[in-house]
C-alpha atoms as a PDB file:
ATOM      1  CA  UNK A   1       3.451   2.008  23.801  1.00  0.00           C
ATOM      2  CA  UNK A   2       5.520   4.599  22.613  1.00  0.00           C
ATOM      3  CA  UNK A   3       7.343   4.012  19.285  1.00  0.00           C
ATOM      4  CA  UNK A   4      11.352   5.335  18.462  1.00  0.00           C
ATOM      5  CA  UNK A   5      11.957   8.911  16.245  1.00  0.00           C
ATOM      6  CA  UNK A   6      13.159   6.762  13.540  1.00  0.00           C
ATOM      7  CA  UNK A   7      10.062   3.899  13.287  1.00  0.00           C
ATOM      8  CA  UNK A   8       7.675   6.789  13.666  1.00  0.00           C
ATOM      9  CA  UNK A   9       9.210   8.510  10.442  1.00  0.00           C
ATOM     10  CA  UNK A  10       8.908   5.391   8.679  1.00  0.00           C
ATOM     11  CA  UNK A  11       5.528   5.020   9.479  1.00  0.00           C
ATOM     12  CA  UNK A  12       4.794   8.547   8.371  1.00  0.00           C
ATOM     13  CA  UNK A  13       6.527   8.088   4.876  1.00  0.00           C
ATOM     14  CA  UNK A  14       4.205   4.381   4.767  1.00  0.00           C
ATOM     15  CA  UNK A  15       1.210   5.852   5.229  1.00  0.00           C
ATOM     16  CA  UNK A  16       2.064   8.943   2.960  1.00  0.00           C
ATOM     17  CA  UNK A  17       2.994   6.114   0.199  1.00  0.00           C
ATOM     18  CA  UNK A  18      -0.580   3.944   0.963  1.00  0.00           C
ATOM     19  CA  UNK A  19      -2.656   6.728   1.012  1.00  0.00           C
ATOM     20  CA  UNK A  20      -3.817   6.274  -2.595  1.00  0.00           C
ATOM     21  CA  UNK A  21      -4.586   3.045  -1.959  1.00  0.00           C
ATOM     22  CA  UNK A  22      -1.444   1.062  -2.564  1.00  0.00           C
ATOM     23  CA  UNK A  23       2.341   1.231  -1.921  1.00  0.00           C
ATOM     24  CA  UNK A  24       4.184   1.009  -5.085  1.00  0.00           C
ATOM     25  CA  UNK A  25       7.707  -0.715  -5.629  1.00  0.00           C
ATOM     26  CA  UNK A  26       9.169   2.875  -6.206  1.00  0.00           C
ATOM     27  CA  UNK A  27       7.741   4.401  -3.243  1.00  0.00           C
ATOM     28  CA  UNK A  28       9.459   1.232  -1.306  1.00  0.00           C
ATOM     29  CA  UNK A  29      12.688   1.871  -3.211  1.00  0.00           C
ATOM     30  CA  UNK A  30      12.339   5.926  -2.035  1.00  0.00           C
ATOM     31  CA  UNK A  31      11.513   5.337   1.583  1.00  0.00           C
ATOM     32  CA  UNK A  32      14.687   2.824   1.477  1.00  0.00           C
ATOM     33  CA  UNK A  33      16.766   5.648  -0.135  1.00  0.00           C
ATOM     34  CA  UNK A  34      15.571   8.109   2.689  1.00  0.00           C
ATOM     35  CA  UNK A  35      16.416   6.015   5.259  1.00  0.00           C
ATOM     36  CA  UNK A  36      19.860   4.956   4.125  1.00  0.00           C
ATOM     37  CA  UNK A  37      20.786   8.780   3.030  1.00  0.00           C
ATOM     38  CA  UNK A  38      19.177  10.632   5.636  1.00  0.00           C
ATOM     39  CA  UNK A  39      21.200  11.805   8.871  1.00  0.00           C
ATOM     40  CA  UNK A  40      17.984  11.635  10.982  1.00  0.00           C
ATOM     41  CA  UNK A  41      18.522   7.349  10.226  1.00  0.00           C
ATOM     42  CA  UNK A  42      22.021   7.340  11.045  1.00  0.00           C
ATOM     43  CA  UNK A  43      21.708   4.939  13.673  1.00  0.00           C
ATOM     44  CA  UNK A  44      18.889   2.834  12.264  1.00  0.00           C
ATOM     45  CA  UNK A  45      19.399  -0.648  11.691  1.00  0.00           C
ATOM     46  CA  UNK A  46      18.520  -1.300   7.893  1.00  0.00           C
ATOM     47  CA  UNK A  47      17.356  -4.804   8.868  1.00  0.00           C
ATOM     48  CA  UNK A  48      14.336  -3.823  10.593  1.00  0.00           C
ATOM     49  CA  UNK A  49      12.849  -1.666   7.731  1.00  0.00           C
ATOM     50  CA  UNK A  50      10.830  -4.268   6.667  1.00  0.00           C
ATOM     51  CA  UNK A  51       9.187  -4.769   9.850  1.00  0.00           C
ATOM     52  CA  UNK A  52       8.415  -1.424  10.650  1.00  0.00           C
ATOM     53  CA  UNK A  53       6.921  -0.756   7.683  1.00  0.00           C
ATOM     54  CA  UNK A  54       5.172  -3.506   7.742  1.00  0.00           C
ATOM     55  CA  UNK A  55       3.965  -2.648  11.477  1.00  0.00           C
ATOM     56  CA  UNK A  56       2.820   0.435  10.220  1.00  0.00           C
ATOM     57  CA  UNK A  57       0.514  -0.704   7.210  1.00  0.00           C
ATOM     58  CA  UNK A  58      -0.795  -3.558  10.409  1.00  0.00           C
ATOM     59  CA  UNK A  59      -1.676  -0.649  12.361  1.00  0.00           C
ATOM     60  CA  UNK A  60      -2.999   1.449   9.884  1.00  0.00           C
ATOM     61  CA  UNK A  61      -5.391  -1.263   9.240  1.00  0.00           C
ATOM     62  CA  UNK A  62      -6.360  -2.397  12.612  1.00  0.00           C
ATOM     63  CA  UNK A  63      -6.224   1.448  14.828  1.00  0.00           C
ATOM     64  CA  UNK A  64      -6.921   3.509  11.657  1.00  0.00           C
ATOM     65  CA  UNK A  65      -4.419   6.321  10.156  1.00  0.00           C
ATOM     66  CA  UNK A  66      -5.554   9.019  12.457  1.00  0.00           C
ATOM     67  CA  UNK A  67      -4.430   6.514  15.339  1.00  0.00           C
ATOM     68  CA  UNK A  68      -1.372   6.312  13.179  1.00  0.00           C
ATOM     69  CA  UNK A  69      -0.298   9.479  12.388  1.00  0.00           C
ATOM     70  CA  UNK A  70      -0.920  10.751  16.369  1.00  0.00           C
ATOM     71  CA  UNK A  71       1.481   7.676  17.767  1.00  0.00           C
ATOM     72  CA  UNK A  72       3.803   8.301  15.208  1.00  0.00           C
ATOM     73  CA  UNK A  73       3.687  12.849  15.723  1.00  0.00           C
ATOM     74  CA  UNK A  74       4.309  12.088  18.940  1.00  0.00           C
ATOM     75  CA  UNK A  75       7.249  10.517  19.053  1.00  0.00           C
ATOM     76  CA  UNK A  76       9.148  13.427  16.589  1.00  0.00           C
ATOM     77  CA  UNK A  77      10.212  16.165  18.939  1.00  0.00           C
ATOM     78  CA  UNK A  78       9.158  19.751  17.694  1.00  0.00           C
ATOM     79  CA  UNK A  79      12.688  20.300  16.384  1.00  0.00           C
ATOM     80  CA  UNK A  80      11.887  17.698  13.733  1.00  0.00           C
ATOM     81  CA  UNK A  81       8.773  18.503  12.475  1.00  0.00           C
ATOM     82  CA  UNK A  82       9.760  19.730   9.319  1.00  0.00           C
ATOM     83  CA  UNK A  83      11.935  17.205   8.879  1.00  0.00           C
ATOM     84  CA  UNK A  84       8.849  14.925   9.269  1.00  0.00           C
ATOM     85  CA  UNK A  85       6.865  16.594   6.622  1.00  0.00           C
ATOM     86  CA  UNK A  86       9.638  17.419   4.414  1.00  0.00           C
ATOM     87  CA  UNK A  87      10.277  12.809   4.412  1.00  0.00           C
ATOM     88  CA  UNK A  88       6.500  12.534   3.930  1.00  0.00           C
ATOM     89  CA  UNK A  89       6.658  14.873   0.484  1.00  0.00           C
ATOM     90  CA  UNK A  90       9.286  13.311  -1.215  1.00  0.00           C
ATOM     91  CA  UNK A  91       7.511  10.257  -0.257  1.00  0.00           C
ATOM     92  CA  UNK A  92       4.424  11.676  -2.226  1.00  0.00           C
ATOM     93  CA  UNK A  93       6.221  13.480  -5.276  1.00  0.00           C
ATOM     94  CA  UNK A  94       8.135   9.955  -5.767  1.00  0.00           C
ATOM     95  CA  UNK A  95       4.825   9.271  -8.694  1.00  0.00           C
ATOM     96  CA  UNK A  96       4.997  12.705  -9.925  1.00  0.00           C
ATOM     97  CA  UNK A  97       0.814  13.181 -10.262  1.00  0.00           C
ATOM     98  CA  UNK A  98      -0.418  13.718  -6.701  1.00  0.00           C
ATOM     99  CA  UNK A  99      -4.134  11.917  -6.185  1.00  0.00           C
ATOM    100  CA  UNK A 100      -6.332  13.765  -4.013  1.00  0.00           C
ATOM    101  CA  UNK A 101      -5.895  11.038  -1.698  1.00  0.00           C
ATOM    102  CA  UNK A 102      -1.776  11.812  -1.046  1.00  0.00           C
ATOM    103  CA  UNK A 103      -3.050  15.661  -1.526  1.00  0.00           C
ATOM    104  CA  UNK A 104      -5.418  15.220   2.137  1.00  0.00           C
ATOM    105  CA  UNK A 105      -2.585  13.188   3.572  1.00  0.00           C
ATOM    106  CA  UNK A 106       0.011  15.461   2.904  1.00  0.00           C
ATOM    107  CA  UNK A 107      -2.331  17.776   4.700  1.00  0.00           C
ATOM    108  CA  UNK A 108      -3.705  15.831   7.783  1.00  0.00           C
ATOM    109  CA  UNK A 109       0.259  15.551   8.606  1.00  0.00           C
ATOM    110  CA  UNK A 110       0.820  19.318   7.825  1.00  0.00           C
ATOM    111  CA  UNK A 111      -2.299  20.132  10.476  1.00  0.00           C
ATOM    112  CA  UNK A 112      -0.850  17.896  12.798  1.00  0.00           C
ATOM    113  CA  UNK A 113       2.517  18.762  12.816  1.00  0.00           C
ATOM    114  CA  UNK A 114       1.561  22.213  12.818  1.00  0.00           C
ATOM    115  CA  UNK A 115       4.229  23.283  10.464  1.00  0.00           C
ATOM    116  CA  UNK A 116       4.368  27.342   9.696  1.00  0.00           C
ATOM    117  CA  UNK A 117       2.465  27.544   5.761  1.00  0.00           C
ATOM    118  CA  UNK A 118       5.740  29.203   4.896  1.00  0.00           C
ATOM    119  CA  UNK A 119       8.483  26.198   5.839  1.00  0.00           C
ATOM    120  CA  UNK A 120       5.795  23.448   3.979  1.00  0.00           C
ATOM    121  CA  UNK A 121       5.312  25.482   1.017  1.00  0.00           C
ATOM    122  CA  UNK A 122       9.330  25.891   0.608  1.00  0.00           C
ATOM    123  CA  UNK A 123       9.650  22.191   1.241  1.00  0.00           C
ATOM    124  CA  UNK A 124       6.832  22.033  -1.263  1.00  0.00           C
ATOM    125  CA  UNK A 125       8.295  23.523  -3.567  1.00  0.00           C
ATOM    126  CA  UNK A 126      11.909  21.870  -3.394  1.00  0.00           C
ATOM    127  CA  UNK A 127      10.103  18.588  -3.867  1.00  0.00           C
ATOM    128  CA  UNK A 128       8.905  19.616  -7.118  1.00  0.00           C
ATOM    129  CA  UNK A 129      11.322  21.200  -8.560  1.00  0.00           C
ATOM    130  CA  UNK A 130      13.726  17.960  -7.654  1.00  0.00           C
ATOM    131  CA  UNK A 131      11.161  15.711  -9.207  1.00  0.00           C
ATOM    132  CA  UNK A 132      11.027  17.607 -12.823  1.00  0.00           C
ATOM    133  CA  UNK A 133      12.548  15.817 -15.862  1.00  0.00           C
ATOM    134  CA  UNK A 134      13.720  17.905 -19.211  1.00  0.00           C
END
C-alpha cells in the first residue's frame, strides 16, 4: 500500500534520526519543528505524528530500511526530491557530529533520490553553516 507525501517524509527524517542506532529527544523535537514550520506539512494533521513515526521505526524493523526508504521515495514526486533530502539533513546535523552510520544514510537517500551532487552539497552546506554556534 502506498503511503501519503507527507507520512513518507516523516518516515525519511525517522529513519535519518535512527540510523545511529537510536532516536534522540532532540531529533523528535526537530522532526516536530519541521513538520509544524514546513509548507510541504501544511495540511498535516499534527495528531498523527506520533503514529507515523512510530509506523515507520515498526517497519523499519519488520521490512528493513531499504524496504523503507523505496515505499517512502516513492511516494515524493520528483519535484520534491530535494526537499526530501534537504528534511533528512537537518534531521542529521540536529547532533552536530555526524556517525558514519547517519553519514551512509544520508547517502543511501541521496543515491536514491538521485539528487544532482551540486543541489545536496548546497543543501549540505546550508545545514552546517545553520547548525554552527560562536
Amino acid at each position: 500500500m502506498a503511503i501519503s507525501l507527507q507520512d513518507a517524509l516523516i518516515h525519511i527524517m525517522v529513519v535519518t534520526a535512527s540510523s545511529d542506532e537510536g532516536i534522540s529527544d532532540h531529533e523528535l523535537d526537530v522532526i516536530g519543528s519541521l513538520v509544524v514550520r514546513s509548507p510541504v506539512f501544511a495540511d498535516f494533521d499534527l495528531e498523527r505524528l506520533s503514529a507515523v513515526a512510530n509506523a515507520a521505526v515498526d517497519k523499519t524493523n519488520s521490512a528493513g530500511l531499504d524496504a523503507v526508504l523505496d515505499d517512502a521515495i516513492a511516494a515524493v514526486p520528483k519535484r520534491l526530491h530535494d526537499t526530501a533530502y534537504a528534511l533528512a539533513v537537518e534531521v542529521a546535523v540536529v547532533d552536530v557530529q555526524l556517525p558514519q552510520e547517519e553519514l551512509r544514510l544520508l547517502e543511501m537517500v541521496r543515491d536514491r533520490l538521485d539528487i544532482d551532487r551540486l543541489v545536496t552539497a548546497a543543501i549540505e552546506a546550508s545545514a552546517r553553516a545553520r547548525m554552527r554556534s560562536a
